[in-house]
C-alpha atoms as a PDB file:
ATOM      1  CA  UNK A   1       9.606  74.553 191.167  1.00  0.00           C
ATOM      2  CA  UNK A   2      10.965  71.043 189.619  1.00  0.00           C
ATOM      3  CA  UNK A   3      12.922  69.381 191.764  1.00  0.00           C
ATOM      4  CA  UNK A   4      16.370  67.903 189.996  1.00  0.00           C
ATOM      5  CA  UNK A   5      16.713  63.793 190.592  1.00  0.00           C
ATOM      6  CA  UNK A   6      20.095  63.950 192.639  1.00  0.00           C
ATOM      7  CA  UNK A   7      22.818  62.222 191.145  1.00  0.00           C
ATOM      8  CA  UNK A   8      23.450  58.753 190.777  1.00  0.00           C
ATOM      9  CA  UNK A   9      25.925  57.320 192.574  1.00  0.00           C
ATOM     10  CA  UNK A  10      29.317  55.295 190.360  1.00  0.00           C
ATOM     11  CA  UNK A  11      28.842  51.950 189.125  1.00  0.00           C
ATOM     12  CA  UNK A  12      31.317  49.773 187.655  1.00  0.00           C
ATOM     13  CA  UNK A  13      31.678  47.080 186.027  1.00  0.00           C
ATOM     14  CA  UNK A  14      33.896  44.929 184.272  1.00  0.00           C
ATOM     15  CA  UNK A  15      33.792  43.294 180.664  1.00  0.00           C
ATOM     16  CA  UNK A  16      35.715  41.623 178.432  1.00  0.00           C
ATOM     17  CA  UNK A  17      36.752  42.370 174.949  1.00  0.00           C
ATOM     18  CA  UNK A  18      38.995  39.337 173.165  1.00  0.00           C
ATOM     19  CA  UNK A  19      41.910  38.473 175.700  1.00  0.00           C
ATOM     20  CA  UNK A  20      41.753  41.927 177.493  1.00  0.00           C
ATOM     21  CA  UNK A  21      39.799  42.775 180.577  1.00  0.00           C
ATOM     22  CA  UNK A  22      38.826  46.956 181.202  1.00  0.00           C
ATOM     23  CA  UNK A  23      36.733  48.055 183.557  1.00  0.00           C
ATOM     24  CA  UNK A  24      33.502  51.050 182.957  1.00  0.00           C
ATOM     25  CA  UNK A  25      31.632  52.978 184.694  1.00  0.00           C
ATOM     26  CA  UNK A  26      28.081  54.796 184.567  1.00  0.00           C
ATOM     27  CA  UNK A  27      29.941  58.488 184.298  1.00  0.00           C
ATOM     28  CA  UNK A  28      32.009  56.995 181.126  1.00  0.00           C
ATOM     29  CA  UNK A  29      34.929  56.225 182.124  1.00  0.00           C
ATOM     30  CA  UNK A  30      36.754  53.334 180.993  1.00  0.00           C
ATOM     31  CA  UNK A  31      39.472  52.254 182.127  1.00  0.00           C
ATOM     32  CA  UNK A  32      42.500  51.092 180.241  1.00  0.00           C
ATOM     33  CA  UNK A  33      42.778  47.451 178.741  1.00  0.00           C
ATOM     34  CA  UNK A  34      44.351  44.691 181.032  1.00  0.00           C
ATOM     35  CA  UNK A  35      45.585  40.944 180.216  1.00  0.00           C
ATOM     36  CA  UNK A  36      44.459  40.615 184.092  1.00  0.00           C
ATOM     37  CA  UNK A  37      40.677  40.712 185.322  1.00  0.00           C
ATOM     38  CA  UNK A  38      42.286  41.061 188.734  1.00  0.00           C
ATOM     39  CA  UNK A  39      43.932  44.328 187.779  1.00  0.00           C
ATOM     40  CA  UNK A  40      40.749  45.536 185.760  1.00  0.00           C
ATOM     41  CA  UNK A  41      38.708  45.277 188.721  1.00  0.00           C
ATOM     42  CA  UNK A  42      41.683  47.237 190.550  1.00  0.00           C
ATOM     43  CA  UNK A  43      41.324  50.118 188.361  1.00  0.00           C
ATOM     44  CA  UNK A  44      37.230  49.949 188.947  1.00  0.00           C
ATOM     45  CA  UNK A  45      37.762  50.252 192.569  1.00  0.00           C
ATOM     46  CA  UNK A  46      40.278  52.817 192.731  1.00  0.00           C
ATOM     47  CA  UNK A  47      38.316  54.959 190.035  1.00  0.00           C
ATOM     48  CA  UNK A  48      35.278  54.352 192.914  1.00  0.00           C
ATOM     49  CA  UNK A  49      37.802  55.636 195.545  1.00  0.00           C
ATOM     50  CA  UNK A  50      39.020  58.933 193.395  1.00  0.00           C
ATOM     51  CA  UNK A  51      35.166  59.840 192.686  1.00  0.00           C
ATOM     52  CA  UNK A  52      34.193  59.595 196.606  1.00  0.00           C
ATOM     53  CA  UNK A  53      37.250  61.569 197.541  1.00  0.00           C
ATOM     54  CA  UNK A  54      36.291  64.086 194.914  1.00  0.00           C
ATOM     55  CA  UNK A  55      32.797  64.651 195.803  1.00  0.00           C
ATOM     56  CA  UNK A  56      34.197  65.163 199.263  1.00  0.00           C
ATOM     57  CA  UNK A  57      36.391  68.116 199.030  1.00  0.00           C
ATOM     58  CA  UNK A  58      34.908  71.614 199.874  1.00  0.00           C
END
């Protein structure tokens, strides 16, 4: 039997494209498009926060 590597954990980052911040993550989600790298880095940690509550429920 093969063992299957266990997941890898979320990581985000954030990058810039013109004037707009958005934030990404390894799973491939993006987030949307923000005049803000404050906000951008919002959405990264409350995408982090969804995903941990997610993998939590039974």
């Amino acid at each position: 039997m093969s063992e299957q590597p266990a997941p890898s954990p979320h990581h985000t980052t954030t990058t810039e494209r013109g004037s707009f911040a958005l934030a990404r993550c390894t799973c491939g989600w993006t987030g949307p498009a923000r005049r803000s790298r404050d906000r951008a880095r919002t959405d990264a940690t409350e995408h982090l926060g969804a995903e941990e509550h997610q993998e939590t429920r039974p």
